[in-house]
N, C-alpha and C. Protein backbone atom coordinates (compact mmCIF):
# COMPACT_ATOMS: atom_id res chain seq x y z
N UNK A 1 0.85 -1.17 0.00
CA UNK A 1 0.00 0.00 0.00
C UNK A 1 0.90 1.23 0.00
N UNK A 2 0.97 2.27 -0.88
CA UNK A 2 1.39 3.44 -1.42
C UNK A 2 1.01 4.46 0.41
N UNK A 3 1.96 4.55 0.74
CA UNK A 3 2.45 5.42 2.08
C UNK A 3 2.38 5.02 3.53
N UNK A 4 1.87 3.64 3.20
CA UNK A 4 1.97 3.13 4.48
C UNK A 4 3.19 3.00 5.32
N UNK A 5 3.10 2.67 6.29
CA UNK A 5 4.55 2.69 7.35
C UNK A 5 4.39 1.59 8.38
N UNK A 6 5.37 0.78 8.66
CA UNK A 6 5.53 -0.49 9.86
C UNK A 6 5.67 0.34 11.32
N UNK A 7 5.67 1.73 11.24
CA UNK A 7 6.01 2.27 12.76
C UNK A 7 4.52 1.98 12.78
N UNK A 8 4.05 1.81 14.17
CA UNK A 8 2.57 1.63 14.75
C UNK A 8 2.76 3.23 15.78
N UNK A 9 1.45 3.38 15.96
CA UNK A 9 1.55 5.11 16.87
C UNK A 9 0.60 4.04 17.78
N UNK A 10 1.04 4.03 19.25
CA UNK A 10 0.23 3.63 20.11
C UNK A 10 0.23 4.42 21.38
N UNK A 11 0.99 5.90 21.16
CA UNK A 11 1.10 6.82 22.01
C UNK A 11 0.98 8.07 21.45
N UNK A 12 0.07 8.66 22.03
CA UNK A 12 -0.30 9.81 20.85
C UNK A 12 -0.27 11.48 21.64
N UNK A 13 0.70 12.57 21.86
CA UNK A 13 0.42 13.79 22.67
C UNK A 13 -0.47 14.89 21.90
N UNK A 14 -1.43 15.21 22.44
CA UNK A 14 -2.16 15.80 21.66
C UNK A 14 -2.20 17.47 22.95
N UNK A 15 -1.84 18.65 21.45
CA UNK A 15 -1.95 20.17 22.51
C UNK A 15 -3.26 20.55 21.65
N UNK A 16 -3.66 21.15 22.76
CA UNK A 16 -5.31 22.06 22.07
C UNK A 16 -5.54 23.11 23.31
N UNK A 17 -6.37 23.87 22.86
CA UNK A 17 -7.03 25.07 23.97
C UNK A 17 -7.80 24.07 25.06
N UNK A 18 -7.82 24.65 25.92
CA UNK A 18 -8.02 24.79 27.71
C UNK A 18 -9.40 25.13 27.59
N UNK A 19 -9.90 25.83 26.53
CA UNK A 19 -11.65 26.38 26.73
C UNK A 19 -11.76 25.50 25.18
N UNK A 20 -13.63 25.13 25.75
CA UNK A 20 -13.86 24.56 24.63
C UNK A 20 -14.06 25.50 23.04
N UNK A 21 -13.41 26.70 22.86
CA UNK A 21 -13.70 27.41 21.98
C UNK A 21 -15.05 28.10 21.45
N UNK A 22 -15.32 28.98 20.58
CA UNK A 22 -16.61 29.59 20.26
C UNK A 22 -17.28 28.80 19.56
N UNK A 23 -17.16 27.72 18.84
CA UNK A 23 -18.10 26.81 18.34
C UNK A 23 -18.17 25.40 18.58
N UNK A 24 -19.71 24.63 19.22
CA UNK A 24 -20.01 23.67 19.77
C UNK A 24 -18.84 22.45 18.45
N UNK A 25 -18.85 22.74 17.92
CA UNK A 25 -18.43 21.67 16.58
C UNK A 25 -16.61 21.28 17.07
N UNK A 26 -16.45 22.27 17.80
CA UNK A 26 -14.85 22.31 18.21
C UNK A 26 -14.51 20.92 19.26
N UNK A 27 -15.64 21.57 19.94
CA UNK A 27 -15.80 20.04 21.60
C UNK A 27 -16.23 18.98 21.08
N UNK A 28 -16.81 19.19 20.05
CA UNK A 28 -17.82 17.67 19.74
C UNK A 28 -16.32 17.35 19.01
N UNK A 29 -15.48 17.69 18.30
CA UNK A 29 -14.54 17.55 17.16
C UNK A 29 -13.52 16.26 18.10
N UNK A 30 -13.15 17.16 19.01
CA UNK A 30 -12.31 16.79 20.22
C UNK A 30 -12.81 15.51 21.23
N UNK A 31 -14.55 15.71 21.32
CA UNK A 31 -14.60 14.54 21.51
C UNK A 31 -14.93 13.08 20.76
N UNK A 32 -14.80 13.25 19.83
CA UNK A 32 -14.70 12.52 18.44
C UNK A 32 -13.54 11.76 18.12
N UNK A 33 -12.34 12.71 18.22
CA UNK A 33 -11.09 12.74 18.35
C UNK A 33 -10.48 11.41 18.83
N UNK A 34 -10.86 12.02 20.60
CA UNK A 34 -10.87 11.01 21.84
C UNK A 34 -11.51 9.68 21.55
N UNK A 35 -12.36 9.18 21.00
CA UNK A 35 -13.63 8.10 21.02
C UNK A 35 -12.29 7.31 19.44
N UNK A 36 -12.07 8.19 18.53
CA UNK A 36 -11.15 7.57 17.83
C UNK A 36 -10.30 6.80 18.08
N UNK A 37 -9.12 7.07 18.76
CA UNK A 37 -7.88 6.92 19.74
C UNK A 37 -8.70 6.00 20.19
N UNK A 38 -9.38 5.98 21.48
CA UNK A 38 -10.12 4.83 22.33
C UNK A 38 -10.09 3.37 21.31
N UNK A 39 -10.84 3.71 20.34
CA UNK A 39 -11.30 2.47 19.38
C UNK A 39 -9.84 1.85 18.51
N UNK A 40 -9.28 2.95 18.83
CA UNK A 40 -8.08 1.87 17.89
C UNK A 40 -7.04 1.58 19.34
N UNK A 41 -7.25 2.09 20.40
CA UNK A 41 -6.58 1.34 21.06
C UNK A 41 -5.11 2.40 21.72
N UNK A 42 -5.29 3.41 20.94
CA UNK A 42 -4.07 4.54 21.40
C UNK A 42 -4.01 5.43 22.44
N UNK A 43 -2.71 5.33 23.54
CA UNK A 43 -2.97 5.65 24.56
C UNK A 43 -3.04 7.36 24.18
N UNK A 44 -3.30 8.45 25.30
CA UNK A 44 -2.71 9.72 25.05
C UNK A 44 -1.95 10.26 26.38
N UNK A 45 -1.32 10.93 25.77
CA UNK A 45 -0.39 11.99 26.52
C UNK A 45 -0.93 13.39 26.89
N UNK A 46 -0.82 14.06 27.62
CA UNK A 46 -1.74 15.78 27.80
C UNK A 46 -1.22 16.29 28.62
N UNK A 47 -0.99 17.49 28.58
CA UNK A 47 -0.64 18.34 29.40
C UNK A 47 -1.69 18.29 31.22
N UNK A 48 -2.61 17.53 30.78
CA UNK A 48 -3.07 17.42 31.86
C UNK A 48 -4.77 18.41 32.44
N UNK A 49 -5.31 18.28 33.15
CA UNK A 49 -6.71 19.00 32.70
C UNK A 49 -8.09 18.21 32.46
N UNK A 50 -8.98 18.83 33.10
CA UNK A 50 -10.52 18.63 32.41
C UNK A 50 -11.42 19.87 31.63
N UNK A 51 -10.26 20.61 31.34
CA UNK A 51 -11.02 21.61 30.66
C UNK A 51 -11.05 22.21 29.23
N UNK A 52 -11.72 22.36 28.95
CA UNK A 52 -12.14 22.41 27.38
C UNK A 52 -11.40 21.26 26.54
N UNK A 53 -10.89 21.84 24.83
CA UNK A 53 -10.79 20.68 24.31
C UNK A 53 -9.79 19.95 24.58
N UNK A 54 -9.17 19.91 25.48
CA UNK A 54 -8.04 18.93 26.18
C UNK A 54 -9.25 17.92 27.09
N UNK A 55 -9.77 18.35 27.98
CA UNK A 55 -10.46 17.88 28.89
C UNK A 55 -11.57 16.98 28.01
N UNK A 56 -12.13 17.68 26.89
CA UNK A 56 -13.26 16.44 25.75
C UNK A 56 -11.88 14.95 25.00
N UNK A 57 -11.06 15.57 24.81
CA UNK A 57 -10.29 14.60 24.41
C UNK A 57 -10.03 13.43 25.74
N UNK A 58 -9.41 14.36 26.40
CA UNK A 58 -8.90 12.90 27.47
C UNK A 58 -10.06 12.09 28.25
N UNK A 59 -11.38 12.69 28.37
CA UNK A 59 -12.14 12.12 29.11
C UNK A 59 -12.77 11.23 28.15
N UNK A 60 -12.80 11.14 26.57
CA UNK A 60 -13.51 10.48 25.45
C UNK A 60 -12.27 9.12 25.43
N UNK A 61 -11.02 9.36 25.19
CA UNK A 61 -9.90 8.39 25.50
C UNK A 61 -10.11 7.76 26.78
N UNK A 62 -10.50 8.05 27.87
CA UNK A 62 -10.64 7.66 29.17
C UNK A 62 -11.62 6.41 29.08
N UNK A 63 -13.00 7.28 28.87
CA UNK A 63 -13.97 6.14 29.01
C UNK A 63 -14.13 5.33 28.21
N UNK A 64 -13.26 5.03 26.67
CA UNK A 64 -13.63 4.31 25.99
C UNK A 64 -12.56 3.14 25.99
N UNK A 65 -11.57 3.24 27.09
CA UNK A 65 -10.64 1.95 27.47
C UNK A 65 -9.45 2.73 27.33
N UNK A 66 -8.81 3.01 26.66
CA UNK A 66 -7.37 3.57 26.74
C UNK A 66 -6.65 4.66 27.73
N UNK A 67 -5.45 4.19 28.25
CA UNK A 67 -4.77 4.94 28.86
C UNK A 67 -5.03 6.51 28.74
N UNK A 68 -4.68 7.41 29.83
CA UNK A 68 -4.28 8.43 29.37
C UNK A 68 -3.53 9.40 30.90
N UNK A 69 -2.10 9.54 30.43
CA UNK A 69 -1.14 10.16 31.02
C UNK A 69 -1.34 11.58 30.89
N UNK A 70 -1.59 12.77 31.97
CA UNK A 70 -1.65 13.75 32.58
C UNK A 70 -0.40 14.89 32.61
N UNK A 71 1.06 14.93 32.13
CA UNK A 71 2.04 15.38 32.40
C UNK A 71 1.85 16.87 33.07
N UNK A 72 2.05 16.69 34.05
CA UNK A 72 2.07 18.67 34.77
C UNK A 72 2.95 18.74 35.68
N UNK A 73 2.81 20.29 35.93
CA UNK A 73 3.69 20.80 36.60
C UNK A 73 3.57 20.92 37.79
N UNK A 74 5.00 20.51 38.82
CA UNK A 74 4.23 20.12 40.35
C UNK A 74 3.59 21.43 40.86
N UNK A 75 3.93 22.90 40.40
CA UNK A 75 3.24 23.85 40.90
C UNK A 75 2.18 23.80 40.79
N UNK A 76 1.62 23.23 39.32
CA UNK A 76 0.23 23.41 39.04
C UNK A 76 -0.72 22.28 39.46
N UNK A 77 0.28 21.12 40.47
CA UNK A 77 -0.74 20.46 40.60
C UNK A 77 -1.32 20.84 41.89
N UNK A 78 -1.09 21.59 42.58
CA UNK A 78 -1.03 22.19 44.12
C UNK A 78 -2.66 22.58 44.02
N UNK A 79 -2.52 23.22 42.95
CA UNK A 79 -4.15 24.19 43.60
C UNK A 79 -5.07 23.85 42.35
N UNK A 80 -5.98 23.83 42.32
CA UNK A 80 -7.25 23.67 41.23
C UNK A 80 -7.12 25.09 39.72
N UNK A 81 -6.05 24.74 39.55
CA UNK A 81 -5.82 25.65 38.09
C UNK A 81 -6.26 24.99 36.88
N UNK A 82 -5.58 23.44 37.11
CA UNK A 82 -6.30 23.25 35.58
C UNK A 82 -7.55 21.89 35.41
N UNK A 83 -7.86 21.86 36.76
CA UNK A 83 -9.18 20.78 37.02
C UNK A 83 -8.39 19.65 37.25
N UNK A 84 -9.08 18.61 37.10
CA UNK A 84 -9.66 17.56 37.62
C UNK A 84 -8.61 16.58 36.89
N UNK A 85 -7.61 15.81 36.84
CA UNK A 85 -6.65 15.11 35.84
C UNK A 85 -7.32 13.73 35.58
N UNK A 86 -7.24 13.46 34.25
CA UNK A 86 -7.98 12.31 33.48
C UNK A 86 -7.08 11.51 33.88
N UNK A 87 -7.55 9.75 34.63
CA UNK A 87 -6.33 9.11 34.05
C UNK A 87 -5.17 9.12 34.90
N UNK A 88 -3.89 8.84 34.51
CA UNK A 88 -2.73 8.96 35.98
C UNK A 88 -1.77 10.54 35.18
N UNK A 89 -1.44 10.88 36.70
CA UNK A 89 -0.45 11.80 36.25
C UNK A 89 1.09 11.65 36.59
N UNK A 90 1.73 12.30 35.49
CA UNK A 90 3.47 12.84 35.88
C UNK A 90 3.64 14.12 36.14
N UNK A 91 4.15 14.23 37.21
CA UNK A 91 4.43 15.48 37.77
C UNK A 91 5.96 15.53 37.48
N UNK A 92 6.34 16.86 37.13
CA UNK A 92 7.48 17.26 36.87
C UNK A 92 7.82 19.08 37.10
N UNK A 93 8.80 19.39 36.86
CA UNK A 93 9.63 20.06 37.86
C UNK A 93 9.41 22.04 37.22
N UNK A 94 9.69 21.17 35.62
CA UNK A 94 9.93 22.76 34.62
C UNK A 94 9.27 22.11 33.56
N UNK A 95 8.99 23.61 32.74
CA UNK A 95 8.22 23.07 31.69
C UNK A 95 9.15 22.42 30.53
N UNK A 96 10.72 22.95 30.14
CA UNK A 96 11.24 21.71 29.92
C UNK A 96 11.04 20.37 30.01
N UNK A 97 11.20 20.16 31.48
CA UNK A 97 11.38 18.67 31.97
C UNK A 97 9.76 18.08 31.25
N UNK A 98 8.62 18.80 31.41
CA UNK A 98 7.16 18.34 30.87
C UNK A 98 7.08 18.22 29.34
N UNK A 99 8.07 18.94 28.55
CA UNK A 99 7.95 19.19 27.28
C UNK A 99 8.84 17.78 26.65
N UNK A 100 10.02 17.78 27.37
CA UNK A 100 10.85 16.56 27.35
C UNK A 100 10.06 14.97 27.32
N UNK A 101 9.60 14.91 28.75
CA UNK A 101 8.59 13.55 29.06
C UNK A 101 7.52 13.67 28.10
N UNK A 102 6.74 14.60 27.98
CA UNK A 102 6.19 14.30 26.36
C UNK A 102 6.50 13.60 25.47
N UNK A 103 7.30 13.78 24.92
CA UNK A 103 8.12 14.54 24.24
C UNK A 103 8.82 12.31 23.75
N UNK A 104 8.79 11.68 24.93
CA UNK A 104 9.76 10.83 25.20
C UNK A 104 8.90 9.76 25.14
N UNK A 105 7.40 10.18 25.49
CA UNK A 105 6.48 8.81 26.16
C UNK A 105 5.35 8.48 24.66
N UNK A 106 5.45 9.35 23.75
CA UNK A 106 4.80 9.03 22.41
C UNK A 106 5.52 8.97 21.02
N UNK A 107 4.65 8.48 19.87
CA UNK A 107 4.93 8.43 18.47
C UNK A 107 4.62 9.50 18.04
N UNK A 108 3.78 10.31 17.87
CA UNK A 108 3.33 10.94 17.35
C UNK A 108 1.84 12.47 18.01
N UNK A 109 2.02 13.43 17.37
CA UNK A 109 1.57 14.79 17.72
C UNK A 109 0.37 14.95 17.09
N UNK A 110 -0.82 15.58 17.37
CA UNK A 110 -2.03 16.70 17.04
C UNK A 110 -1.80 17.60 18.13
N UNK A 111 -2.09 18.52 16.92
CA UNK A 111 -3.02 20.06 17.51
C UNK A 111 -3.66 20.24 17.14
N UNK A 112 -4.96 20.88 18.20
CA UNK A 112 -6.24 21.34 17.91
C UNK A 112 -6.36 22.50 18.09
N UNK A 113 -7.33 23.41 17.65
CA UNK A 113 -7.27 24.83 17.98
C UNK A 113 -7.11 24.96 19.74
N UNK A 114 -6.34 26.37 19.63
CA UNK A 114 -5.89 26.12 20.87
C UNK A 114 -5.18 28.22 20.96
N UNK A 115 -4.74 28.38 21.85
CA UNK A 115 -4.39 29.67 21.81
C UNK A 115 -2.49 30.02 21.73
N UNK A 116 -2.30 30.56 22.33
CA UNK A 116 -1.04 31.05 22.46
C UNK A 116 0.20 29.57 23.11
N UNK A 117 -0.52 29.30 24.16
CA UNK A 117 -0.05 27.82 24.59
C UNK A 117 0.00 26.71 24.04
N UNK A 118 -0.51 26.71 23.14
CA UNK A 118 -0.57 25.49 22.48
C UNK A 118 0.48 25.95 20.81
N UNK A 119 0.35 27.01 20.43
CA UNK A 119 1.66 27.44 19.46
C UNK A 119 2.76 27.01 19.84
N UNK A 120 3.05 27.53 21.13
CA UNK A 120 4.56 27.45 21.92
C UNK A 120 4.74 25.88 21.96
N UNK A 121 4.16 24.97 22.67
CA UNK A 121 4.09 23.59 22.45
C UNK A 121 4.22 22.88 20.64
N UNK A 122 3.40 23.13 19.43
CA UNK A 122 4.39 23.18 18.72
C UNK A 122 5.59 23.26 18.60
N UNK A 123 5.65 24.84 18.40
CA UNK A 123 7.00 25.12 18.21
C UNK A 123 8.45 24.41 18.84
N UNK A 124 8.26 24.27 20.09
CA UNK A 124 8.96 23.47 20.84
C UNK A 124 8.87 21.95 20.41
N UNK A 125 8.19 21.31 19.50
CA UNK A 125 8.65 20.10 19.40
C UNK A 125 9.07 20.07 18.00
N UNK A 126 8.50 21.31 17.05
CA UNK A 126 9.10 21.22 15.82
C UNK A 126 10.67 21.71 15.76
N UNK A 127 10.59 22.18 17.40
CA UNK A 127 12.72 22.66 17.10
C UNK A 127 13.32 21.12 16.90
């Protein structure tokens, strides 16, 4: 088959916005996304969160059987900044060290719309 590949993706980090965005089609997208991944069996990776389209992704991966790893920051896991963590978490030190373990624990990247935070996350893995 014309582009196929023997690497298998069974770890997948996915960056997106924190709010579910201005159109319902964004969350449903994300949780679509999630229910995908689930059915084929692929774990995910996340910055961690139950909120917006991070939070539709990991909780759609969650309930439909597959893993899903949390990576944050031990500051941020202290106080209720970014909700409720899907799944198990890694706590780590700097956002390096979080960008790194990402970075280390999957095959392969999506982004979903997302804001300023989620550019920088790109960018940082396309260096």
């Amino acid at each position: 088959m014309a582009g196929s590949s023997s690497h298998l993706i069974r770890n997948i980090c996915i960056f997106g916005g924190s709010s579910p965005g201005k159109e319902i089609e964004f969350l449903e997208s994300a949780n679509h996304l999630g229910q995908v991944l689930a059915k084929r069996k692929i774990h995910l990776v996340y910055r961690g969160g139950n909120f917006g389209l991070m939070g539709g992704v990991s909780l759609a991966v969650f309930l439909g059987g597959s893993k899903v790893l949390g990576v944050i920051l031990k500051a941020l896991a202290k106080g209720d900044i970014i909700g409720k963590i899907i799944g198990e978490e890694l706590h780590v030190s700097t956002m390096f060290d979080r960008m790194n373990t990402m970075f280390n624990h999957v095959d392969a990247f999506i982004a979903l719309p997302g804001g300023l935070g989620t550019l920088e996350e790109i960018f940082h893995i396309s260096s």
